[in-house]
Protein backbone atom coordinates (compact mmCIF):
# COMPACT_ATOMS: atom_id res chain seq x y z
CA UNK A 1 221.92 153.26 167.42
CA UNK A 2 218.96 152.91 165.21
CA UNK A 3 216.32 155.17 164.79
CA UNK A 4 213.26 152.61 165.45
CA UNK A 5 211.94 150.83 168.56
CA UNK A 6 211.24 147.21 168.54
CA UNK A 7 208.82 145.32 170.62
CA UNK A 8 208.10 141.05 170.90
CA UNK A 9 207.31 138.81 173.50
CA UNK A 10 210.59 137.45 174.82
CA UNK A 11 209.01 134.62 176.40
CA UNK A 12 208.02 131.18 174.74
CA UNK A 13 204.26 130.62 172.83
CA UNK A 14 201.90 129.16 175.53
CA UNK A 15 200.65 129.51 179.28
CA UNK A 16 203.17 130.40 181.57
CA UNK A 17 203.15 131.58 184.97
CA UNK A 18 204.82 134.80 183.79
CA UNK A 19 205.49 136.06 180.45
CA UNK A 20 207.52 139.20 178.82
CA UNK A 21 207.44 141.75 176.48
CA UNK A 22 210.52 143.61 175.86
CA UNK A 23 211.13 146.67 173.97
CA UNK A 24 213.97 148.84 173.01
CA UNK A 25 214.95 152.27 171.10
CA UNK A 26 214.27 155.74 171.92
CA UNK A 27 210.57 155.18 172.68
CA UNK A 28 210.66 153.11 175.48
CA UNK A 29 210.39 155.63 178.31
CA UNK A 30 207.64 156.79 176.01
CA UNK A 31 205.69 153.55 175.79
CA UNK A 32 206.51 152.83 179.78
CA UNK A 33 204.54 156.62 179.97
CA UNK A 34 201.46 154.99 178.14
CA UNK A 35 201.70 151.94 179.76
CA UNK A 36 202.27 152.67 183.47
CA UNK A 37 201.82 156.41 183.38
CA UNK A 38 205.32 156.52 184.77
CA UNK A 39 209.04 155.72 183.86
CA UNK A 40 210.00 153.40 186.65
CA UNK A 41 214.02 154.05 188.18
CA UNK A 42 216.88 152.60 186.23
CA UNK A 43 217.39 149.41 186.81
CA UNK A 44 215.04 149.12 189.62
CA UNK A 45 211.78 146.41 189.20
CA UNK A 46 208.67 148.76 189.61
CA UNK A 47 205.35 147.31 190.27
CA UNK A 48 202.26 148.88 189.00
CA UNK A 49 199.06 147.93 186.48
CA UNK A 50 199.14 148.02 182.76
CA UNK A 51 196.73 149.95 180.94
CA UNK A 52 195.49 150.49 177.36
CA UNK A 53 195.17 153.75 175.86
CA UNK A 54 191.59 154.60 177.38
CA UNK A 55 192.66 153.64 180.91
CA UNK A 56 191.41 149.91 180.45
CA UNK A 57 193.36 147.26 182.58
CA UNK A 58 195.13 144.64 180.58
CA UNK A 59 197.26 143.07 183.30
CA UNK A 60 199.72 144.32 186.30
CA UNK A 61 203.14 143.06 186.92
CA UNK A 62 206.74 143.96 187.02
CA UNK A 63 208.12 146.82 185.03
CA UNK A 64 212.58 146.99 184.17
CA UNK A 65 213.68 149.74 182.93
CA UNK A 66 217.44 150.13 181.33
CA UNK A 67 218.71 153.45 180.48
CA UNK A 68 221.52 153.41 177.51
CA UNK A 69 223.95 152.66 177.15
CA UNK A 70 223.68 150.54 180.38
CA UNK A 71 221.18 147.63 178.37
CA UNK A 72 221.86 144.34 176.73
CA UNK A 73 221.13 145.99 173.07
CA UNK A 74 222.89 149.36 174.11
CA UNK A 75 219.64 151.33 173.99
CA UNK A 76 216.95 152.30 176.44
CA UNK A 77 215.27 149.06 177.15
CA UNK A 78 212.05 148.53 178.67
CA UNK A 79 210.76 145.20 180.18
CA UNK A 80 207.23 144.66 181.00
CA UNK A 81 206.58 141.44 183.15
CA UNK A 82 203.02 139.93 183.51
CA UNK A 83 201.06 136.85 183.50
CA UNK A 84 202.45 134.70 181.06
CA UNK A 85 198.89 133.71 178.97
CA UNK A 86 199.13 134.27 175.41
CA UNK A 87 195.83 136.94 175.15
CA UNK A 88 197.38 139.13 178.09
CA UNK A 89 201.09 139.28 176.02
CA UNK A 90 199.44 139.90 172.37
CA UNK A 91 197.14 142.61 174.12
CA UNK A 92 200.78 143.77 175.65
CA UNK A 93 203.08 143.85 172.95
CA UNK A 94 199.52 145.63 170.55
CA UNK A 95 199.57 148.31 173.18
CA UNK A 96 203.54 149.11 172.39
CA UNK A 97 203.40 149.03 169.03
CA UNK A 98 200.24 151.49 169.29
CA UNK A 99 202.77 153.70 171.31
CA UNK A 100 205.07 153.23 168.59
CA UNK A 101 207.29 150.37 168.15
CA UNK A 102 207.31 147.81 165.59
CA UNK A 103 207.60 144.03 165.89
CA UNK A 104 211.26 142.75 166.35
CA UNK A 105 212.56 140.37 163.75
CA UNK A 106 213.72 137.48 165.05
CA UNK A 107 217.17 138.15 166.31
CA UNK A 108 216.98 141.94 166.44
CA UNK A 109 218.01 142.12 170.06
CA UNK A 110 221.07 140.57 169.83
CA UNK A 111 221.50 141.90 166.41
CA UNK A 112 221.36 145.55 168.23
CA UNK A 113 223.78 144.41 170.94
CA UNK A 114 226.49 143.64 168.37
CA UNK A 115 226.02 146.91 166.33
CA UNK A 116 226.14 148.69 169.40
CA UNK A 117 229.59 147.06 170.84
CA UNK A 118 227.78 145.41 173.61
CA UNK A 119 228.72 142.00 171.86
CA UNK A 120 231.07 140.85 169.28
CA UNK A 121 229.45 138.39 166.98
CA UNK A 122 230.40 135.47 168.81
CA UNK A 123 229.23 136.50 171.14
CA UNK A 124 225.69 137.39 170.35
CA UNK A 125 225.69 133.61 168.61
CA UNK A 126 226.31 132.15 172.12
CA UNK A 127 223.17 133.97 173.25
CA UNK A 128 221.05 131.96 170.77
CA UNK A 129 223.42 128.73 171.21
CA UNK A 130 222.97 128.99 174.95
CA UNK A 131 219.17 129.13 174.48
CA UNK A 132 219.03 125.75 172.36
CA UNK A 133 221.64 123.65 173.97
CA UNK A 134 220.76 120.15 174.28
CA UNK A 135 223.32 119.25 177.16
CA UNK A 136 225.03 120.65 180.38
CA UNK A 137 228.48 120.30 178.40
CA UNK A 138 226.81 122.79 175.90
CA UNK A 139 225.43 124.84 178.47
CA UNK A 140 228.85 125.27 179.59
CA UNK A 141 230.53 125.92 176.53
CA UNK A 142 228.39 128.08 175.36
CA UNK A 143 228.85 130.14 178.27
CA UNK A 144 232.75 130.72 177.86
CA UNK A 145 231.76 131.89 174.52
CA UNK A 146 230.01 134.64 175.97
CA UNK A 147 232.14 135.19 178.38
CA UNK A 148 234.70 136.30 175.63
CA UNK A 149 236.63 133.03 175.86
CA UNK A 150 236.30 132.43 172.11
CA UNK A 151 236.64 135.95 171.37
CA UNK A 152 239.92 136.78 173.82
CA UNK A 153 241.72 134.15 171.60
CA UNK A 154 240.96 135.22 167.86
CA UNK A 155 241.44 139.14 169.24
CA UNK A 156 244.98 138.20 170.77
CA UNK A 157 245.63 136.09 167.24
CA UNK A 158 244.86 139.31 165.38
CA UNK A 159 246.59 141.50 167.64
CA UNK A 160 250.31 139.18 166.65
CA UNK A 161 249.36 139.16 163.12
CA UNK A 162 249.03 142.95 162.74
CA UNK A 163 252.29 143.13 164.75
CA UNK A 164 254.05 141.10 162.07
CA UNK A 165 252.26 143.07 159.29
CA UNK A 166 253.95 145.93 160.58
CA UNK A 167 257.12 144.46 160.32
CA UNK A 168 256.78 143.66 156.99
CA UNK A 169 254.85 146.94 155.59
CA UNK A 170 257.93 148.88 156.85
CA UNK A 171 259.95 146.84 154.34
CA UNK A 172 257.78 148.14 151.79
CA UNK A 173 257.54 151.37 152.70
CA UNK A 174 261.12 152.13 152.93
CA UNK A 175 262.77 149.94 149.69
CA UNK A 176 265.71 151.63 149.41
CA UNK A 177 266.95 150.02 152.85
CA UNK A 178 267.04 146.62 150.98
CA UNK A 179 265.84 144.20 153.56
CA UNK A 180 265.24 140.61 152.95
CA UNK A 181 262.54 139.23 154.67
CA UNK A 182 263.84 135.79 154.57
CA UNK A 183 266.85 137.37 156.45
CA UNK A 184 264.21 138.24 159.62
CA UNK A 185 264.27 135.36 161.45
CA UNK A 186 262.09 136.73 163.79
CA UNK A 187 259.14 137.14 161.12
CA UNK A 188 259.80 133.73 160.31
CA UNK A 189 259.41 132.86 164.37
CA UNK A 190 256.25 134.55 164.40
CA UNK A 191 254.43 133.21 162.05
CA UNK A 192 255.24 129.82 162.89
CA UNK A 193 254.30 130.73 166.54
CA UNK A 194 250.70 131.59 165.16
CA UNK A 195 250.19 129.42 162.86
CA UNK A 196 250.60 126.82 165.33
CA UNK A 197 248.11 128.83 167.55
CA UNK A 198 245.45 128.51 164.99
CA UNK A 199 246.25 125.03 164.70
CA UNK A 200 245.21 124.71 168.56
CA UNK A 201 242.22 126.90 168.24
CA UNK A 202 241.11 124.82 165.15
CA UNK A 203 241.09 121.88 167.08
CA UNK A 204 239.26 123.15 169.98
CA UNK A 205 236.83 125.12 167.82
CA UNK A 206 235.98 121.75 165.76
CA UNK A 207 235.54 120.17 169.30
CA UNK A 208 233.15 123.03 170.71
CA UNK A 209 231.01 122.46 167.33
CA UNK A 210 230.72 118.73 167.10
CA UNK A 211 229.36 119.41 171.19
CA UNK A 212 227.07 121.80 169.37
CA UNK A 213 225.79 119.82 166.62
CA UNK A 214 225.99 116.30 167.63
CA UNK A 215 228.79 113.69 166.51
CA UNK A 216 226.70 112.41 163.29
CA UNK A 217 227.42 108.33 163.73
CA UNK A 218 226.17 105.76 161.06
CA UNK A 219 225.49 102.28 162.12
CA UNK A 220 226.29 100.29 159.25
CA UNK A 221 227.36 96.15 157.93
CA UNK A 222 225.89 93.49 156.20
CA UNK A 223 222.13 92.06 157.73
CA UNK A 224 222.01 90.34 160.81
CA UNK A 225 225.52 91.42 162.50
CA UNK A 226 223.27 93.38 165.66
CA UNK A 227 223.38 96.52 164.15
CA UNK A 228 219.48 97.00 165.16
CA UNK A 229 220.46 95.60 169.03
CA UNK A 230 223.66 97.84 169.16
CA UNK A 231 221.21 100.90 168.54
CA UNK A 232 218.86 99.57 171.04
CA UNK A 233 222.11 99.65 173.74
CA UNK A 234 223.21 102.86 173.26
CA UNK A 235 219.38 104.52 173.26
CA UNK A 236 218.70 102.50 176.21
CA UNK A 237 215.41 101.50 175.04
CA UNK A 238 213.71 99.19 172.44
CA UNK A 239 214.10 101.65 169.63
CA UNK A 240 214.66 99.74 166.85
CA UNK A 241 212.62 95.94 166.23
CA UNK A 242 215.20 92.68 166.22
CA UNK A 243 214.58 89.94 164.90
CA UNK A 244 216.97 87.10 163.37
CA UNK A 245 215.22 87.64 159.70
CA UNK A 246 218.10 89.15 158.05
CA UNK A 247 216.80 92.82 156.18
CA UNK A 248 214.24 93.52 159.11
CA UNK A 249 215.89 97.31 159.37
CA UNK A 250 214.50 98.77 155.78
CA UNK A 251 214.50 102.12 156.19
CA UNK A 252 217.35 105.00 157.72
CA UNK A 253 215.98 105.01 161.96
CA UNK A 254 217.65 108.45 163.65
CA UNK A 255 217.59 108.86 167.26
CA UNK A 256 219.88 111.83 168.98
CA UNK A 257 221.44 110.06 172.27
CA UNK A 258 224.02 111.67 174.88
CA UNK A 259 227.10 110.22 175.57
CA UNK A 260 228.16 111.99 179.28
CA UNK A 261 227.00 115.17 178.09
CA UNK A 262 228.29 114.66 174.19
CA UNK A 263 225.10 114.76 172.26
CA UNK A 264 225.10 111.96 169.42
CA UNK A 265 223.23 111.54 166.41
CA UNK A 266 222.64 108.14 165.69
CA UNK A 267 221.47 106.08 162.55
CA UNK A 268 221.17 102.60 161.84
CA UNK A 269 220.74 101.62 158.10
CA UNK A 270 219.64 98.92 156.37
CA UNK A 271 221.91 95.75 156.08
CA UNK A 272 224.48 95.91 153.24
CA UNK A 273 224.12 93.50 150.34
CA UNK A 274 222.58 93.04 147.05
CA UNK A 275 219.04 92.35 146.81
CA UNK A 276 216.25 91.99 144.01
CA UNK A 277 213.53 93.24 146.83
CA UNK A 278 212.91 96.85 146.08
CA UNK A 279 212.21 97.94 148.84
CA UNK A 280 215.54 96.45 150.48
CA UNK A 281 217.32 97.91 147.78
CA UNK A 282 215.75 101.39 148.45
CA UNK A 283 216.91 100.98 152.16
CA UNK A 284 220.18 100.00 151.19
CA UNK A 285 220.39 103.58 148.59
CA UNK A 286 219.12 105.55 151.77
CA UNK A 287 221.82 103.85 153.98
CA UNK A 288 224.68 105.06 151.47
CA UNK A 289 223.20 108.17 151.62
CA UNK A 290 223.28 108.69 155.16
CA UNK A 291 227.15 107.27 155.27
CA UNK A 292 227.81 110.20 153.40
CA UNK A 293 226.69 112.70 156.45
CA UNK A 294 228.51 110.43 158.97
CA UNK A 295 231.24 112.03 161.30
CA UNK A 296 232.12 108.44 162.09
CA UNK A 297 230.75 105.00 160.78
CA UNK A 298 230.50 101.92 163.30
CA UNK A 299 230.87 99.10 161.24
CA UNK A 300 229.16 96.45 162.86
CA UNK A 301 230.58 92.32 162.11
CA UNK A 302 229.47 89.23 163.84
CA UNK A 303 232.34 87.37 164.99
CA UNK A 304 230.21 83.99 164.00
CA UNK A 305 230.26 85.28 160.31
CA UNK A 306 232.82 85.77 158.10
CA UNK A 307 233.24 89.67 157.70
CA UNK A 308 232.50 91.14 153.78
CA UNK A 309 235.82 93.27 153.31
CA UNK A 310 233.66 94.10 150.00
CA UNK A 311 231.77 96.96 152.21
CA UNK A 312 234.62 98.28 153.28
CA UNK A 313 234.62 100.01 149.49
CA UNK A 314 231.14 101.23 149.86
CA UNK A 315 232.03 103.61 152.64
CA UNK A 316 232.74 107.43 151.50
CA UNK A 317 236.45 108.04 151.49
CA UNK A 318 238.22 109.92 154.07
CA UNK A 319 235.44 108.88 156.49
CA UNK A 320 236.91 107.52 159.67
CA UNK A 321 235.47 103.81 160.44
CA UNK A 322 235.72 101.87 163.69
CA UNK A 323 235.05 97.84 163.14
CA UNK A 324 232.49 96.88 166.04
CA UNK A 325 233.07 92.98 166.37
CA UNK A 326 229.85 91.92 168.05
CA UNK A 327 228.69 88.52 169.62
CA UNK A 328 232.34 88.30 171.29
CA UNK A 329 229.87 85.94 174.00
CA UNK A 330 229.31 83.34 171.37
CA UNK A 331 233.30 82.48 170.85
CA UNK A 332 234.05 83.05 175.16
CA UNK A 333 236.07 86.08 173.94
CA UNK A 334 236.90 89.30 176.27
CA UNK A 335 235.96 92.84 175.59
CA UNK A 336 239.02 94.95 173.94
CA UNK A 337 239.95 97.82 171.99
CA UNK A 338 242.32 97.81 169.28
CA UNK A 339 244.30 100.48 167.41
CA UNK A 340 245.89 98.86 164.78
CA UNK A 341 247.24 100.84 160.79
CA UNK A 342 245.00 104.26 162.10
CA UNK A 343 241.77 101.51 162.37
CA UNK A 344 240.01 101.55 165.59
CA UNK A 345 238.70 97.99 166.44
CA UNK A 346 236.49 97.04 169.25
CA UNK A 347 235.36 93.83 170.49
CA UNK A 348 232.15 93.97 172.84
CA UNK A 349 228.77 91.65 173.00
CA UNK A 350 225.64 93.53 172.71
CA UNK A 351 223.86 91.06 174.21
CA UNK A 352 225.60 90.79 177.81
CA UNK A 353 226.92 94.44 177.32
CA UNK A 354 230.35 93.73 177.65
CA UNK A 355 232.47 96.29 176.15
CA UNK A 356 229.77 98.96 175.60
CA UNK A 357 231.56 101.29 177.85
CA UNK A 358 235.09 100.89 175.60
CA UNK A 359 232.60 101.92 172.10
CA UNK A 360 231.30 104.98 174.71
CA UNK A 361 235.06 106.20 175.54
CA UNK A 362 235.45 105.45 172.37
CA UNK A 363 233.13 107.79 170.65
CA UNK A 364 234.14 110.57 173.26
CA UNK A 365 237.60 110.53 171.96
CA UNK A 366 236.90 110.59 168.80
CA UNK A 367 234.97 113.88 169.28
CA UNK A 368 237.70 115.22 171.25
CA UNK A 369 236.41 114.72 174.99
CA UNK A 370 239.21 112.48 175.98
CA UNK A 371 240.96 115.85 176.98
CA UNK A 372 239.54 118.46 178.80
CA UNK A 373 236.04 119.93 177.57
CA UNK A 374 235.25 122.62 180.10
CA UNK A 375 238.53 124.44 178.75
CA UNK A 376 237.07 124.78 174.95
CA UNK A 377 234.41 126.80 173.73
CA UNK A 378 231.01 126.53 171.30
CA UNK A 379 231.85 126.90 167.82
CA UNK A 380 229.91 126.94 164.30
CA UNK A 381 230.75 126.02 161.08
CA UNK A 382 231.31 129.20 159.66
CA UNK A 383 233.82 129.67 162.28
CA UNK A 384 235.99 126.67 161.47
CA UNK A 385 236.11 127.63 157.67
CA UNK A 386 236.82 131.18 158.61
CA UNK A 387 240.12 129.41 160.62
CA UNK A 388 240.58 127.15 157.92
CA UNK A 389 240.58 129.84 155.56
CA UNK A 390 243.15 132.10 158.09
CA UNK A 391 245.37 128.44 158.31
CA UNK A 392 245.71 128.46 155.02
CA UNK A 393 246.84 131.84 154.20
CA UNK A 394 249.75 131.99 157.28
CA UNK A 395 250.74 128.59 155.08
CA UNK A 396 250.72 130.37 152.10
CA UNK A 397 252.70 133.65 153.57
CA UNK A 398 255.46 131.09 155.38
CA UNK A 399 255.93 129.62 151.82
CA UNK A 400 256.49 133.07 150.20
CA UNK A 401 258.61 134.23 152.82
CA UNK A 402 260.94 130.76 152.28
CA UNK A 403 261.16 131.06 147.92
CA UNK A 404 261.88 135.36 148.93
CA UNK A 405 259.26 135.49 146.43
CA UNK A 406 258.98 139.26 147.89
CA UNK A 407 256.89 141.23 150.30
CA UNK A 408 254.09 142.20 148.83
CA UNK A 409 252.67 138.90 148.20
CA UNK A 410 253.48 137.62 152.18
CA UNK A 411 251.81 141.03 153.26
CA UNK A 412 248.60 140.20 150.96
CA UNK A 413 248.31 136.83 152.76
CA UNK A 414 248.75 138.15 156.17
CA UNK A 415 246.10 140.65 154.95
CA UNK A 416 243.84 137.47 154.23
CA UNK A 417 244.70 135.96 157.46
CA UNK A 418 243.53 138.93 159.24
CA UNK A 419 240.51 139.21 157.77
CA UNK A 420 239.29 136.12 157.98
CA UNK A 421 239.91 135.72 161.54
CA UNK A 422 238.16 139.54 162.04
CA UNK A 423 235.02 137.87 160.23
CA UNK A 424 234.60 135.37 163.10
CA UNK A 425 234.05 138.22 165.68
CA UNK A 426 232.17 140.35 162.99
CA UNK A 427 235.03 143.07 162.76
CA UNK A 428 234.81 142.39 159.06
CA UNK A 429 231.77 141.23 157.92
CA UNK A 430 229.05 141.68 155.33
CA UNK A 431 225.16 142.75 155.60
CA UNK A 432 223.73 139.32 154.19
CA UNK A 433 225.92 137.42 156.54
CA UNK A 434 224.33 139.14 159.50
CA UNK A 435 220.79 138.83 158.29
CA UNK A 436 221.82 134.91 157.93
CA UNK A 437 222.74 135.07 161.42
CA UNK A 438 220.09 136.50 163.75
CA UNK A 439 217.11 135.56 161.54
CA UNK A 440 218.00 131.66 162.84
CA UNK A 441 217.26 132.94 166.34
CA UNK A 442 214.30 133.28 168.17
CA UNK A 443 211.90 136.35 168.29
CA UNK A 444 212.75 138.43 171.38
CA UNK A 445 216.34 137.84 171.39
């Protein structure tokens, strides 16, 4: 535990019918003395008024107190519950830090919760991802994660990999037995039985963070193929202006949609070609910009035009593209989806919106939702590079173990392997990456 108590307002700026002020450290029965003259029962609401330090009334409400270790942070915890206008929390969270707290930073809470072993770091992120989900899917997800869903996986990974370490430590500690790694077929068994277990969890952790961040999805094609209208049909609204001058769409227009729960962030750009207009040309720059963030590009064609393959170039390589072939109602043609040399290609009309429902399944498997959702997790970037980085050390130990190019070097990469995976639920982990953590939370969490 730390030595200092922290106070803040838990509850969001603004009127409210109730708000909060939550403290925690070794003043809180303290400050609940000075407030309410009395330390109400663990974990029993207590009702009484609160009063500033000359007996003056500043509000009356509910009043939680949480003995350690029994408390979300792991230390006595004190809750003060009033009327939630802004003058009656400031005057409440002045009169605790008169009694002796300081103001929380943002995050601190949680922060105090993982130092204490009430959370692993994954956990405590789910607090703060389950506050600023944008969907039920999220909600959900988020959830598991701090459950220990997330965290029950990487712990049983690590668990297998130190059990293998053992295995091969003992050949280093006794050399005179002479034992040949590559001779172990059950080290060999192992390791490809977790490396293809981080292979799973990869994929379900890239899933959980694309339903955390949004699929990122770039409208794109030459002027006047209905990239403007295709927008408007998956916003369900007139977002973007239509017209059948070709360039009307100048400049980058982002809108975040949802997709049965998968949150997308959409962007139509400016039509594709070579201009002498400036400002066309400077909408055509930002649209190759914003290609270049793009999780997956829709390239929109008009089946009444001949498609320029010449775009195709343009695109960022190693970005996946889907060809949209709009206006399908002009040539009497069905709606269809095609999978032809790893290119997606779907046929739809805009106008009548036949097909749209083939580009939304579409976009849904591509972020991974085709399979089963509620059984993954929420996931950040930092925790798919810390897999990545685990990945690619078991790679690097199989290979050593198959030249025999000796046991030291495949016990240094199942070293590496470990520790990146213990980095993910903060059992190795450094001081600046926690402060880059909780300070992107909210004050009074």
């Amino acid at each position: 535990m730390t030595g200092e108590t922290i106070a803040a307002i838990a509850t969001p700026p603004g009127m409210g019918g109730v708000g909060i002020v939550r403290v925690s450290g070794s003043l809180a029965r303290a400050i609940a003395v000075g407030i309410l003259g009395r330390v109400p029962e663990p974990r029993q609401a207590a009702f009484g008024g609160f009063r500033e330090a000359d007996g003056g009334f500043i509000d009356e409400g509910l009043a939680l107190y949480f003995q350690a270790p029994r408390s979300f942070t792991g230390e006595d915890v004190l809750e003060l519950q009033g009327h939630g206008g802004p003058i009656v929390m400031d005057l409440l969270l002045r009169r605790c830090l008169e009694l002796g707290a300081r103001l929380a930073r943002p995050g601190e809470f949680s922060e105090r919760a993982f130092l204490n072993g009430k959370l692993d770091l994954i956990q405590a992120e789910a607090v703060a991802d389950l506050i600023e989900s944008s969907t039920a899917l999220a909600v959900r997800l988020a959830g598991r994660s701090l459950q220990g869903v997330f965290s029950h996986r990487i712990n049983a990974l690590v668990e297998c990999l130190i059990q293998v370490r053992l295995h091969v430590e003992a050949t280093l500690d006794f050399p005179d037995e002479d034992i040949d790694l590559a001779d172990e077929p059950s080290v060999a068994a192992d390791l490809s039985a977790i490396l293809e277990a981080v292979d799973r969890l990869l994929a379900d952790a890239h899933q959980g963070q694309i339903i955390r961040e949004g699929l990122a999805v770039v409208i794109a094609g030459a002027p006047n193929v209905g990239k403007s209208s295709l927008l408007n049909a998956l916003c369900g609204s007139e977002a973007a202006i239509v017209t059948d001058i070709p360039g009307t769409t100048r400049d980058l227009l982002k809108f975040d949609i949802q997709v049965d729960g998968l949150p997308i962030r959409i962007v139509d750009t400016a039509g594709l070609r070579h201009t002498h207009d400036p400002i066309e040309q400077e909408g055509v720059r930002r649209a190759q910009a914003a290609l270049n963030e793009a999780d997956l590009v829709l390239w929109v064609q008009a089946v009444d035009h001949q498609p320029d393959e010449s775009i195709r170039a343009t695109f960022p390589a190693g970005c996946p593209v889907t060809r949209v072939r709009n206006k399908i109602d002009l040539l009497g043609e069905s709606a269809r989806l095609i999978e032809r040399d790893r290119e997606t290609e779907i046929a739809l009309s805009v106008a009548t919106g036949e097909g749209l429902d083939l580009l939304k399944t579409h976009l849904k498997s591509h972020a991974g939702l085709s399979t089963h959702p509620e059984g993954a997790f929420i996931a950040r970037r930092r925790h798919l590079d810390a897999l990545e980085r685990a990945r690619q050390a078991l790679r690097a130990a199989t290979a050593t173990l198959d030249q025999r190019l000796g046991a030291e070097l495949v016990a240094e990469e199942l070293h590496l392997a470990q520790r990146a995976l213990g980095e993910i639920t903060g059992q190795f982990t450094s001081d600046d990456l926690l402060g880059r953590i909780f300070s992107s939370f909210c004050i009074g969490k």
